[in-house]
Each structure stands twice: as C-alpha cells, then as structure tokens.
PDB file of N, CA and C in Angstrom:
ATOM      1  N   UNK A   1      17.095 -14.624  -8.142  1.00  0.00           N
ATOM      2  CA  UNK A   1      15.714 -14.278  -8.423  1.00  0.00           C
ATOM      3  C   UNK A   1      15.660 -13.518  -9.744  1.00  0.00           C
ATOM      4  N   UNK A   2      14.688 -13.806 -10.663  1.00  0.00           N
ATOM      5  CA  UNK A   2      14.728 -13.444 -12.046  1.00  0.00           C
ATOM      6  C   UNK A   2      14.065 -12.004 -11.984  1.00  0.00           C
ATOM      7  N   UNK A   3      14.163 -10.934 -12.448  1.00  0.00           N
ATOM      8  CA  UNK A   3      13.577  -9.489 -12.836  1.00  0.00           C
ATOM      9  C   UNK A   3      12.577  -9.510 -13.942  1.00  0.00           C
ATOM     10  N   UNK A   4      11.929 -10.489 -14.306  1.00  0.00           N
ATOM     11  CA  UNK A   4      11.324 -10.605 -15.660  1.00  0.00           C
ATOM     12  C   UNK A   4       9.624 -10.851 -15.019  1.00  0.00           C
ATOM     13  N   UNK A   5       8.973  -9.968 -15.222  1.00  0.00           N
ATOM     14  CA  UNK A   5       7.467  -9.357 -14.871  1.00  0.00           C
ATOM     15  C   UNK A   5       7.169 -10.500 -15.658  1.00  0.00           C
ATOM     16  N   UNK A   6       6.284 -11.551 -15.021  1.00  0.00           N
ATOM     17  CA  UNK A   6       4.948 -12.212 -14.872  1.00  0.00           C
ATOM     18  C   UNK A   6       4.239 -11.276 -16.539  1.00  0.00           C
ATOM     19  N   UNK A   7       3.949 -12.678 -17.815  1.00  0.00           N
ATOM     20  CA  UNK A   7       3.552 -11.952 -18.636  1.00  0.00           C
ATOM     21  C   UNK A   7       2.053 -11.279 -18.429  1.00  0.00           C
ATOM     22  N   UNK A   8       1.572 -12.076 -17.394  1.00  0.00           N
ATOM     23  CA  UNK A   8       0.123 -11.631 -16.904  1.00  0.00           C
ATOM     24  C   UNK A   8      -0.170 -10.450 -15.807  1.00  0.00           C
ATOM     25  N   UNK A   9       0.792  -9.807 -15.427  1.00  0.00           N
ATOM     26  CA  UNK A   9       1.033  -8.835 -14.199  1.00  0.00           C
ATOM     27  C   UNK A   9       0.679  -7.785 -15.045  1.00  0.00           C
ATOM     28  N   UNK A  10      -0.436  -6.785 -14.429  1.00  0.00           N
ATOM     29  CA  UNK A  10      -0.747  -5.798 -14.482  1.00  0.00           C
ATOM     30  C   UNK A  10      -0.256  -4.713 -13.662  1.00  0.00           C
ATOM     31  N   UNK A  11      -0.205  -3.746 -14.291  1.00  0.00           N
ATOM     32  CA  UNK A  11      -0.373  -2.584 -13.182  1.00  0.00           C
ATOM     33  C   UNK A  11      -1.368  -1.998 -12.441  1.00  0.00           C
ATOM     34  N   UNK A  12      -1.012  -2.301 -11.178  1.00  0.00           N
ATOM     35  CA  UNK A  12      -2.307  -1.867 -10.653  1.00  0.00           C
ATOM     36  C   UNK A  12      -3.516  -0.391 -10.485  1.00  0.00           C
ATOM     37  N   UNK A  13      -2.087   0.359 -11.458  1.00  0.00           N
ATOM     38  CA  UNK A  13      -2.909   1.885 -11.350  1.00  0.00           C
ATOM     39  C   UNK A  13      -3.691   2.360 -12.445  1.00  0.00           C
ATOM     40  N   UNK A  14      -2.717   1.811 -14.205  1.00  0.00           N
ATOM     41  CA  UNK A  14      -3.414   1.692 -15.332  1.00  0.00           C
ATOM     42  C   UNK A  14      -3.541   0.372 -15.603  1.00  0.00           C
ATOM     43  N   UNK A  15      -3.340  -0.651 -15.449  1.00  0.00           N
ATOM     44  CA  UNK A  15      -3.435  -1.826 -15.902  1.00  0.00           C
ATOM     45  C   UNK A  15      -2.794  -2.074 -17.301  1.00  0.00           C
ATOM     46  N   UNK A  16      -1.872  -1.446 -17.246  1.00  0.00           N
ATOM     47  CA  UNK A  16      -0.783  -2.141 -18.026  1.00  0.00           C
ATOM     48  C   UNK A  16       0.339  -2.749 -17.881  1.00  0.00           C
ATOM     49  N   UNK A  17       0.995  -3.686 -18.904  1.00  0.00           N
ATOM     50  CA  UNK A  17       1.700  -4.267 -18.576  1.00  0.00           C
ATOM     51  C   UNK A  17       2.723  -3.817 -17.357  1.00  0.00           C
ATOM     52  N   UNK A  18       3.191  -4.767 -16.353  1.00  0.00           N
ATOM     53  CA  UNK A  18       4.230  -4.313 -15.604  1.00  0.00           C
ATOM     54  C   UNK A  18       5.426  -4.069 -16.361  1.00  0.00           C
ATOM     55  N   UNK A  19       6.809  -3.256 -15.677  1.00  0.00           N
ATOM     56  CA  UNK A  19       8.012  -3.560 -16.082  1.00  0.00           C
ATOM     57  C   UNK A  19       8.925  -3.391 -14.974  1.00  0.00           C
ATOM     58  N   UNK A  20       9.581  -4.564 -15.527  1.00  0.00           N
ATOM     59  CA  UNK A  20      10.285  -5.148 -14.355  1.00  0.00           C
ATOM     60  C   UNK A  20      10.912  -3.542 -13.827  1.00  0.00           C
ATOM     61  N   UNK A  21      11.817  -2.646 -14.289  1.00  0.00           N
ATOM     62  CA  UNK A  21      12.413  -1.684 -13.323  1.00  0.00           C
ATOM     63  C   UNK A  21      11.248  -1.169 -12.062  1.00  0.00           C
ATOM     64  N   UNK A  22      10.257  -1.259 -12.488  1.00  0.00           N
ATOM     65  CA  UNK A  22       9.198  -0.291 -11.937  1.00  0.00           C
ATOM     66  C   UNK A  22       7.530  -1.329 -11.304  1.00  0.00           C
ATOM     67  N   UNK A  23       8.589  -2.396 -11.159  1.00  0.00           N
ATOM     68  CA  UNK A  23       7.593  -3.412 -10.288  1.00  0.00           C
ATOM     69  C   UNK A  23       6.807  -3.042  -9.441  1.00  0.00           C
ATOM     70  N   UNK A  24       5.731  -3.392  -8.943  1.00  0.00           N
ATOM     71  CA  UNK A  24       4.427  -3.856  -9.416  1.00  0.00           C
ATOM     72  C   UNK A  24       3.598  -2.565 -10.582  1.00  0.00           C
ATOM     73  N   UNK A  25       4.296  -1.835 -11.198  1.00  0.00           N
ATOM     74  CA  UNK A  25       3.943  -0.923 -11.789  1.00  0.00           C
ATOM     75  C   UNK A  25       4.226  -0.650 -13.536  1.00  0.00           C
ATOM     76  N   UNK A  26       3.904   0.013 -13.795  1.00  0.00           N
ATOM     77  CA  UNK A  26       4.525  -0.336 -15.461  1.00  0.00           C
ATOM     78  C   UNK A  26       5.455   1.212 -15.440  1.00  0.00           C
ATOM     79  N   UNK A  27       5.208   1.929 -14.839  1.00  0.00           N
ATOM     80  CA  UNK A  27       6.072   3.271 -14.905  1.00  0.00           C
ATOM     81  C   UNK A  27       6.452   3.891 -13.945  1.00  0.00           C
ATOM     82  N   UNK A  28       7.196   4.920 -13.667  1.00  0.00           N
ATOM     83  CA  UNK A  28       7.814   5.665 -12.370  1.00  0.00           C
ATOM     84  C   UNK A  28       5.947   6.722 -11.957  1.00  0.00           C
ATOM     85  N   UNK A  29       5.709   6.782 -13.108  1.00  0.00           N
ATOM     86  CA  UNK A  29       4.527   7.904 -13.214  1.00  0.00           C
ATOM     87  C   UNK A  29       2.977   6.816 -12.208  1.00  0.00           C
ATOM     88  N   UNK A  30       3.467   6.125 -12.689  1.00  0.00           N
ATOM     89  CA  UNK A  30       2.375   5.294 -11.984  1.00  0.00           C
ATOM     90  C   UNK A  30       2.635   4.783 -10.451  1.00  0.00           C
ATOM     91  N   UNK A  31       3.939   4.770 -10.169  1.00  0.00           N
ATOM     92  CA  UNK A  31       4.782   4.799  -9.018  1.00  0.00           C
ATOM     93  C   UNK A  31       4.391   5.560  -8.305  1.00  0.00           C
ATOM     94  N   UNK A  32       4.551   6.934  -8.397  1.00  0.00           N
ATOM     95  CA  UNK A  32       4.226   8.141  -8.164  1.00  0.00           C
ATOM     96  C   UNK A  32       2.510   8.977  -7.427  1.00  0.00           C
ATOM     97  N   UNK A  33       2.020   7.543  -8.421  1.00  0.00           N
ATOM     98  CA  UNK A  33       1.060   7.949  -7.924  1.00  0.00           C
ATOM     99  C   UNK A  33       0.549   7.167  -7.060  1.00  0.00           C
ATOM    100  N   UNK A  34       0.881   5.943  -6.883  1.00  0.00           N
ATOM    101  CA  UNK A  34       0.548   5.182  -5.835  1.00  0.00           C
ATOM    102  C   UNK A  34       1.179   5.762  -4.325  1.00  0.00           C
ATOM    103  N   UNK A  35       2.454   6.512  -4.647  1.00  0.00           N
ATOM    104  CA  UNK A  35       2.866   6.708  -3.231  1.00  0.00           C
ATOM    105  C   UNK A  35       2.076   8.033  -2.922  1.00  0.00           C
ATOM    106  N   UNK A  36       1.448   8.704  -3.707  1.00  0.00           N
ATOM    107  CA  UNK A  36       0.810  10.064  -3.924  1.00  0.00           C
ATOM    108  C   UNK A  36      -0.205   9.620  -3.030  1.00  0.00           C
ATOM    109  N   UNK A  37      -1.139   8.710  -3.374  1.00  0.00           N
ATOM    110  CA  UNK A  37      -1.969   7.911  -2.429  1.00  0.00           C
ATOM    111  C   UNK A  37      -2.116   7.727  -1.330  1.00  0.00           C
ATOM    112  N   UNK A  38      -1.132   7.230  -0.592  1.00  0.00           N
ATOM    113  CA  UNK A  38      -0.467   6.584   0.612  1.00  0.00           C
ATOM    114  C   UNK A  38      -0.099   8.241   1.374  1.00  0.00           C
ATOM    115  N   UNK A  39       0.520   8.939   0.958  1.00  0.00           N
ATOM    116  CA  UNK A  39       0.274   9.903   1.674  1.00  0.00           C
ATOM    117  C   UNK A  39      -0.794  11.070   2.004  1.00  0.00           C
ATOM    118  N   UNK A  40      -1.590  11.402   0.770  1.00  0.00           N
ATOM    119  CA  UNK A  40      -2.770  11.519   1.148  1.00  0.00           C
ATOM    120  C   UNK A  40      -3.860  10.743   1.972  1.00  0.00           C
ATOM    121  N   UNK A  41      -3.654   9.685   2.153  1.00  0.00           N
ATOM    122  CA  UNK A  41      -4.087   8.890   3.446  1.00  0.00           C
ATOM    123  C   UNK A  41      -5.435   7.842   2.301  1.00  0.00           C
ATOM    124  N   UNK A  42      -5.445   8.450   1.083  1.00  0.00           N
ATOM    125  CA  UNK A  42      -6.685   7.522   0.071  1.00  0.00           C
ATOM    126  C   UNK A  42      -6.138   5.872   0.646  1.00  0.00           C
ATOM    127  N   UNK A  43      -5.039   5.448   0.790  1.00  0.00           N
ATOM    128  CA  UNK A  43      -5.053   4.221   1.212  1.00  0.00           C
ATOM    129  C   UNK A  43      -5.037   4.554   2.815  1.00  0.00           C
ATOM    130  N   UNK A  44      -5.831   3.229   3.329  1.00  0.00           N
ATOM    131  CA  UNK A  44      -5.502   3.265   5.083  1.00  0.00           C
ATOM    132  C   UNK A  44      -5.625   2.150   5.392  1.00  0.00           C
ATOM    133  N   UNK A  45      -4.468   1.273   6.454  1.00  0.00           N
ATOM    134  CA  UNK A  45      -5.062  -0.160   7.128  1.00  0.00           C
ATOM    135  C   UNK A  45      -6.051  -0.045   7.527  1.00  0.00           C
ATOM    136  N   UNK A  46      -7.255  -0.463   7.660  1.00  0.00           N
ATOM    137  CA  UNK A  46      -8.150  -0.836   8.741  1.00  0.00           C
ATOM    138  C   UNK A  46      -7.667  -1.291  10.487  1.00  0.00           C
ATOM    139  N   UNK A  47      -7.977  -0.766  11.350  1.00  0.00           N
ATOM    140  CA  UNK A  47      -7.563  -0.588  12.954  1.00  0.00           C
ATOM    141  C   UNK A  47      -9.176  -0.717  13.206  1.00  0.00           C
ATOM    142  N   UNK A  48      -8.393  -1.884  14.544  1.00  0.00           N
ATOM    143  CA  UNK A  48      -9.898  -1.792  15.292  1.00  0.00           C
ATOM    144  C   UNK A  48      -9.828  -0.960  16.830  1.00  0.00           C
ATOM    145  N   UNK A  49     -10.411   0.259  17.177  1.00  0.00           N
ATOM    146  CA  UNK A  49     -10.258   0.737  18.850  1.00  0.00           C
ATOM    147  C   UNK A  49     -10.457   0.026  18.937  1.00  0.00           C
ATOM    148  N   UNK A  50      -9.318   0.315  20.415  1.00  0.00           N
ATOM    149  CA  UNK A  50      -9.431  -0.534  21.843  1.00  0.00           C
ATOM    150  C   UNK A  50     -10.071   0.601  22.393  1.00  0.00           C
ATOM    151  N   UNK A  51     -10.959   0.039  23.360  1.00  0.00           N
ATOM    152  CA  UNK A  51     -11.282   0.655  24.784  1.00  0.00           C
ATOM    153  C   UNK A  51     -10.237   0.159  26.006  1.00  0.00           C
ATOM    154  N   UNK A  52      -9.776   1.409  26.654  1.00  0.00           N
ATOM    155  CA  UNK A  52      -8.924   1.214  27.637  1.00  0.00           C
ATOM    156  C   UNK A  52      -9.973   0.727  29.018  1.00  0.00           C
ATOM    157  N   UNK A  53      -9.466  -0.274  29.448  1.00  0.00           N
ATOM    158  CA  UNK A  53     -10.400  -1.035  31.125  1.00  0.00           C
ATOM    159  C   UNK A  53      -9.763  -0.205  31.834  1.00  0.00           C
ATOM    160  N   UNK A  54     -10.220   0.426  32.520  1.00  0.00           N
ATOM    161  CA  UNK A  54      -9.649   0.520  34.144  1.00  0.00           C
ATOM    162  C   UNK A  54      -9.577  -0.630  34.800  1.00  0.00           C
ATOM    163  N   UNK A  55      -8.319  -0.913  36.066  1.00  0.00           N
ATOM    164  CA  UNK A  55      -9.129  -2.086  36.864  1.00  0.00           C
ATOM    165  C   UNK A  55      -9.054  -1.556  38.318  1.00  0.00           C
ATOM    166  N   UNK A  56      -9.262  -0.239  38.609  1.00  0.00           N
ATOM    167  CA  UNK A  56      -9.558   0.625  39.576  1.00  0.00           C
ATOM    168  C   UNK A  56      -8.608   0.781  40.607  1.00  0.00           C
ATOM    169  N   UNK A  57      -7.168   0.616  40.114  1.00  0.00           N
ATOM    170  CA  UNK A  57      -5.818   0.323  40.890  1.00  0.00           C
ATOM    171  C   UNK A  57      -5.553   1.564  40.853  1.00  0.00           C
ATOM    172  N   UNK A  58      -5.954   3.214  39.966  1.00  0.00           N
ATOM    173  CA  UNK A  58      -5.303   3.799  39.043  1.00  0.00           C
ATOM    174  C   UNK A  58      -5.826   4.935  40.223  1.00  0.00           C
ATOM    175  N   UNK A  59      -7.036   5.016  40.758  1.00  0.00           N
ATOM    176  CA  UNK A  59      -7.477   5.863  41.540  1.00  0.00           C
ATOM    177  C   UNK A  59      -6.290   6.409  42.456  1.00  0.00           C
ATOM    178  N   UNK A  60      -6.493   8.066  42.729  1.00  0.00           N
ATOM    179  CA  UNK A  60      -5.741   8.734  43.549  1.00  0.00           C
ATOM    180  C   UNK A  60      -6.656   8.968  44.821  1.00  0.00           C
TER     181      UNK A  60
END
C-alpha cells in the first residue's frame, strides 16, 4: 500500500494539504486537535434509546 496522500486530500481541520506521516491530517497539530475533540465529547455517534419492555415475568 503506497503512503503518498491523494493530491486532492484535504485536511479536515485546516484544509490543507494532507501529509502522508500525519494522515488524514496535514500536521501532528491538527492531529491533536481532532483527538482534542473526541474527548471533549464535540464529536458524538448518534444512539437511538431503547425503552426496556417488561414482559411481567420480573414481578416479585
């Protein structure tokens, strides 16, 4: 598999060019801040509740 960033790949944090060490990113700094993100919770999957059924087996 080749290491050579897509000449059209951006970074997704400044939108500059990627580089390959620091894929999908163009820098460690931009790295950084994406995982900065992720733990502040600014990124989140979307989850759908469940409601738990009883099926009235559970009664004491």
């Amino acid at each position: 598999m080749s290491r050579a960033a897509s000449p059209k790949a951006k970074c997704p944090i400044c939108r500059k060019p990627v580089v390959p060490d620091y894929r999908p990113f163009c820098s460690k700094r931009c790295a950084d801040v994406d995982l900065q993100r992720w733990f502040t919770g600014a990124y989140a999957a979307p989850a759908v509740e469940v409601e738990e059924v009883s099926d009235g087996d559970d009664e004491v």
